[in-house]
Protein backbone atom coordinates (compact mmCIF):
# COMPACT_ATOMS: atom_id res chain seq x y z
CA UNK A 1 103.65 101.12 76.50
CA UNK A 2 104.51 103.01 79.64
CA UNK A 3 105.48 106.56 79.23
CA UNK A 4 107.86 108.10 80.98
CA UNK A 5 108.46 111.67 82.30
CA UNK A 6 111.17 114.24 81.93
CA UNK A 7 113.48 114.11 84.95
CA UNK A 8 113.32 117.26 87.12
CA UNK A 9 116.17 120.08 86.77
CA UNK A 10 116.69 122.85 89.67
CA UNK A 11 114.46 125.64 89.21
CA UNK A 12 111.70 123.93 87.71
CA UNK A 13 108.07 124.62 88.78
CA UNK A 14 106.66 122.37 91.00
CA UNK A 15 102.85 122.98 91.05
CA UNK A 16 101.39 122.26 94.62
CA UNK A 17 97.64 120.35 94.50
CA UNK A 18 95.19 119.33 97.19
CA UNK A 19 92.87 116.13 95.77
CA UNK A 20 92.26 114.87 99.15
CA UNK A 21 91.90 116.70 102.78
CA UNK A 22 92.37 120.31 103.40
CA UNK A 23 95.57 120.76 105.39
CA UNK A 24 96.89 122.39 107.92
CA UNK A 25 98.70 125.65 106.48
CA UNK A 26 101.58 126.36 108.58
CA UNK A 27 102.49 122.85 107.63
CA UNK A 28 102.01 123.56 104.08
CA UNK A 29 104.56 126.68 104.59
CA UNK A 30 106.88 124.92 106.24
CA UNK A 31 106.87 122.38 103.33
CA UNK A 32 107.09 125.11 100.53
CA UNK A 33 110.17 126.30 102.26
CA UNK A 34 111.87 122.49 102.18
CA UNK A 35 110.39 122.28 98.75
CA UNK A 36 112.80 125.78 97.73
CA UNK A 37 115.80 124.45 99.81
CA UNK A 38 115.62 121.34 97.13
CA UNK A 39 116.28 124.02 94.17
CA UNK A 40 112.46 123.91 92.92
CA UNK A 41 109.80 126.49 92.71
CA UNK A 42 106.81 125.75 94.61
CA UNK A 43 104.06 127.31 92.65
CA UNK A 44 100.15 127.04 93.44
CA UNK A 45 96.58 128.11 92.65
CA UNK A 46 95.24 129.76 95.88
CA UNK A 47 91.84 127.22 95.99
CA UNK A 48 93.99 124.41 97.15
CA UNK A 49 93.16 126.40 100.68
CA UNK A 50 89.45 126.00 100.17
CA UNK A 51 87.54 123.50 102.95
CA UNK A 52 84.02 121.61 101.99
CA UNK A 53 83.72 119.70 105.13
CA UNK A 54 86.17 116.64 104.83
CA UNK A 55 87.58 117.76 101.71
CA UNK A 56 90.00 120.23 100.28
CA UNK A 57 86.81 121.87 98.21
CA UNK A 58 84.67 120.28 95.67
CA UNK A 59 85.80 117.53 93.19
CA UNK A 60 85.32 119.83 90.15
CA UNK A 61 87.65 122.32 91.28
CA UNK A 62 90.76 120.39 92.62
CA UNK A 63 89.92 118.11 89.53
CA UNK A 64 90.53 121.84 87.44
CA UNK A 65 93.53 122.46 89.54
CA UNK A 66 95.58 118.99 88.73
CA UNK A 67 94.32 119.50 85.07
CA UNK A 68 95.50 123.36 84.83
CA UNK A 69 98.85 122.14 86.28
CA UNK A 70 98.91 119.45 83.98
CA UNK A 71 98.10 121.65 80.77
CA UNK A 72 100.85 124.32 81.87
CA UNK A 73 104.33 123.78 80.04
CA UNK A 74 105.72 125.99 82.45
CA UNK A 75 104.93 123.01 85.55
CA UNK A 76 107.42 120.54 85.23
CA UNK A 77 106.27 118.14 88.10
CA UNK A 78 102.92 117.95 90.40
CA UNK A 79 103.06 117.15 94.47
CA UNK A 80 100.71 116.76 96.25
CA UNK A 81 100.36 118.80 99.65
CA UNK A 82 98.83 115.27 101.96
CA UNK A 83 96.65 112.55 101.56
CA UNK A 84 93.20 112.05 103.68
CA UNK A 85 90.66 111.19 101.55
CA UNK A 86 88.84 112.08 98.26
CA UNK A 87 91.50 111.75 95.33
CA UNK A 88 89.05 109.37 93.81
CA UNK A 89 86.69 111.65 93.25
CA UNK A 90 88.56 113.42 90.64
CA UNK A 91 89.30 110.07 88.48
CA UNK A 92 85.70 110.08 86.68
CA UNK A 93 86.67 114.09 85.62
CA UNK A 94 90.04 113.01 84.05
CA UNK A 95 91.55 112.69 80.65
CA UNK A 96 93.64 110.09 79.60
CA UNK A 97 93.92 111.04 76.06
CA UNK A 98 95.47 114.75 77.59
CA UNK A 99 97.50 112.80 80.24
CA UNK A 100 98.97 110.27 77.96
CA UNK A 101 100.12 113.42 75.49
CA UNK A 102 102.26 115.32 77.81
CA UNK A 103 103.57 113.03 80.93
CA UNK A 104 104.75 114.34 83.72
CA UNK A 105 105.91 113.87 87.03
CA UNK A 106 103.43 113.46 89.88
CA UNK A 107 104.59 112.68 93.43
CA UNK A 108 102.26 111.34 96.31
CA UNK A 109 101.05 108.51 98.65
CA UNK A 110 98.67 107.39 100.66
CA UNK A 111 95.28 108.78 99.37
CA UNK A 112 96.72 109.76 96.60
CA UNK A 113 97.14 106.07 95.58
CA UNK A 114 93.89 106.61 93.20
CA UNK A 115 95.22 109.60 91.41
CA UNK A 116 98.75 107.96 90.41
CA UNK A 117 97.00 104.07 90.29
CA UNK A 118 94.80 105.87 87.73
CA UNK A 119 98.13 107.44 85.85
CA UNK A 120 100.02 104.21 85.84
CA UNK A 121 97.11 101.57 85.21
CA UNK A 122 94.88 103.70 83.28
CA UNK A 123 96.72 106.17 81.57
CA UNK A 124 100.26 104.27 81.42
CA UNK A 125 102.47 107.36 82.85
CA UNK A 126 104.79 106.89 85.07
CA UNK A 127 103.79 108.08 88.51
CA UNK A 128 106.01 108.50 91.90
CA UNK A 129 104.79 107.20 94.97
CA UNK A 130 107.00 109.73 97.48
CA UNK A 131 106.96 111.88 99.76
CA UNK A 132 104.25 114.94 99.86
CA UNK A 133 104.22 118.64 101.06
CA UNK A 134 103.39 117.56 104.25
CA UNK A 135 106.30 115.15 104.88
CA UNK A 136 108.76 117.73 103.72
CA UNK A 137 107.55 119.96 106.13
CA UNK A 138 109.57 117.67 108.64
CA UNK A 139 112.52 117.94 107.14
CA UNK A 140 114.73 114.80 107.08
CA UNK A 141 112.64 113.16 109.55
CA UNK A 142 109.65 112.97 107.18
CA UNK A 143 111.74 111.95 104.02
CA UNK A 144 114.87 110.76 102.62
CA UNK A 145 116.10 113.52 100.56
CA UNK A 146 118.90 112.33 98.96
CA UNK A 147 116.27 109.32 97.45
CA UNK A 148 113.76 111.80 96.23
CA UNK A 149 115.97 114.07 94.32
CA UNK A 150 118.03 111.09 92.86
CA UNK A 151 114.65 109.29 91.66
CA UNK A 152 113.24 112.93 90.42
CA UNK A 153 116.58 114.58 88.22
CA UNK A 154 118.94 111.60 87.37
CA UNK A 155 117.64 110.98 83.54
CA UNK A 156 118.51 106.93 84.31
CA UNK A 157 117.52 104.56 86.29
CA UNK A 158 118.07 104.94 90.38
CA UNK A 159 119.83 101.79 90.20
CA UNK A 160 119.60 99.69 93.61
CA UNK A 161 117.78 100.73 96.69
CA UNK A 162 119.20 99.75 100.36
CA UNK A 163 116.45 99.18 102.71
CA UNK A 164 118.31 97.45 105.92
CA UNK A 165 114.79 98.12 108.13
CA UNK A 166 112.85 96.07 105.66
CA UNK A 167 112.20 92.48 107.32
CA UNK A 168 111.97 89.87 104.42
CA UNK A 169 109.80 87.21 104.55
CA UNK A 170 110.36 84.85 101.94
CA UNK A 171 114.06 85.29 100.09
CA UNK A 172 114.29 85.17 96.50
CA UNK A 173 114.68 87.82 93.75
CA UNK A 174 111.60 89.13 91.39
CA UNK A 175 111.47 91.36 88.37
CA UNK A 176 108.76 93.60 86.83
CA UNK A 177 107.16 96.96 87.05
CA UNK A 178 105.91 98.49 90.14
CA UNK A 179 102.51 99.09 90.82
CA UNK A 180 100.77 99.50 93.96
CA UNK A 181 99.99 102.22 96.93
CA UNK A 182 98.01 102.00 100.17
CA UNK A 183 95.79 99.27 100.24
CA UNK A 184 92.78 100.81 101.29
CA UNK A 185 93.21 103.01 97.83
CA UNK A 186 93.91 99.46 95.83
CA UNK A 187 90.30 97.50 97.57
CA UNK A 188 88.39 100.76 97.20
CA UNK A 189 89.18 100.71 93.10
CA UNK A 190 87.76 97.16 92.61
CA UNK A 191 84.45 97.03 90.28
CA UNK A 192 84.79 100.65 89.57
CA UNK A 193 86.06 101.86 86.04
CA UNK A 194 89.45 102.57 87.85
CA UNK A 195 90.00 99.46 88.93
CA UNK A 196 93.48 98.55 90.04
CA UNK A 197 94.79 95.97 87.42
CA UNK A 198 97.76 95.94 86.73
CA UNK A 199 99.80 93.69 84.38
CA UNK A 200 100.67 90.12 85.00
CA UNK A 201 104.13 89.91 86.66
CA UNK A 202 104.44 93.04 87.92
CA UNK A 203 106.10 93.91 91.71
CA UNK A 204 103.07 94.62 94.56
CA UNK A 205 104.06 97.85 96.44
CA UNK A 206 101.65 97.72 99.73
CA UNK A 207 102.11 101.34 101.94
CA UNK A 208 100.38 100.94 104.84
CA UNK A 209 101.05 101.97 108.94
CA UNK A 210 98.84 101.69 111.57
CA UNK A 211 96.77 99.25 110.29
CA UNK A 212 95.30 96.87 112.43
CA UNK A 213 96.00 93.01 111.40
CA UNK A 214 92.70 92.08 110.41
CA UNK A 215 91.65 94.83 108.20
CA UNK A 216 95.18 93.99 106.12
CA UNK A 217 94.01 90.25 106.29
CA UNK A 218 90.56 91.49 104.67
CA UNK A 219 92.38 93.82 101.82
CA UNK A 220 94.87 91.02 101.07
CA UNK A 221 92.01 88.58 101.12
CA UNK A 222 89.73 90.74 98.55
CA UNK A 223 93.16 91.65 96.47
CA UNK A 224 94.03 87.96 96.38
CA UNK A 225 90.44 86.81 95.07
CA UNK A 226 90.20 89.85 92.54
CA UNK A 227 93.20 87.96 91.17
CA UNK A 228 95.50 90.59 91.83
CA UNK A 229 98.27 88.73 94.18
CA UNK A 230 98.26 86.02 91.10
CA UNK A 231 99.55 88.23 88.66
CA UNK A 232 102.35 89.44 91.21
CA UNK A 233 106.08 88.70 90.61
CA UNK A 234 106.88 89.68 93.90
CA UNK A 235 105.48 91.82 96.95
């Protein structure tokens, strides 16, 4: 069964969590301010600043972050301040018995594809593939705020979702539950224990830009003979 979170309501605390990259912090201030302007309350544990070459600081502590966040009633929803690389590293130091008790909402994409691939395949929770700290620091040219606010604090379904830019290739209608991220996130889970598997007939979300045509002819290649495109109602 798939467990849903609460929907948001303004004023709730938002806790802010770096599993991947360190980040560039006048960007992350910027972001906290958009974050406010939506009517939440950006809070944040002050090791999310912390730099171990690549990464935003050892896997044990931004695993001890997301899991403090997690374990505070107070936190309502978790974002994630930008991708990179290194949210996988945090999988093996998880709990799905703890996440599975309390579900909440966690927003991200890109890198963060493991952590919420590991919530929604894994764990069962819901998980929101959105728009992070560092895309609201844009302001409406990084994100669509009237979709992120309608998919976080309406308590029903968002109901249909006009996307005029998207070129479709093969016409037809499909129904089933969404699962999916980047693509590099979904290849790098095969034959670990967080392998991406998700149900048969489910709906393939694939998040990728700048990808050059033969490393998304590889992915698709190694999803489609992991048996993954098979089980898809629709991409």
């Amino acid at each position: 069964m798939i467990l849903k979170p609460g929907c948001l309501h303004e004023g709730d605390r938002i806790a802010l969590i770096a599993p991947a990259s360190p980040f560039d912090r006048n960007l992350f201030d910027r972001g906290v301010t958009e974050l406010r302007s939506l009517g939440f309350e950006p809070v944040f544990d002050q090791t999310i600043f912390e730099r171990d070459n690549y990464l935003a600081g050892r896997a044990t502590n931004r695993a001890r972050v997301f899991q403090t966040a997690w374990r505070d009633p107070s936190v309502a929803g978790i974002m994630a301040v930008r991708g990179g690389y290194g949210s996988a590293h945090l999988l093996p130091l998880m709990s799905l018995e703890e996440i599975r008790h309390r579900p909440k909402v966690v927003v991200g994409s890109s890198d963060i594809t493991s952590l919420l691939s590991f919530l929604t395949v894994q764990c069962g929770v819901v998980g929101f593939h959105g728009p992070m700290v560092s895309a609201l620091a844009k302001g409406t040219v990084g994100y669509d705020r009237p979709t992120l606010l309608n998919q976080l604090i309406q308590p029903r379904p968002y109901g249909a979702l006009e996307l005029p830019q998207i070129e479709v290739l093969k016409p037809g209608t499909a129904r089933g539950p969404l699962f999916g991220g980047t693509l590099t996130q979904l290849v790098a889970s095969l034959g670990t224990p967080f392998r991406f598997q998700p149900p048969e007939g489910h709906v393939l979300l694939l998040d990728d830009v700048g990808e050059r045509p033969y490393r998304i002819d590889r992915m698709l290649t190694q999803l489609n003979q992991a048996g993954v495109l098979s089980r898809a109602a629709g991409v």
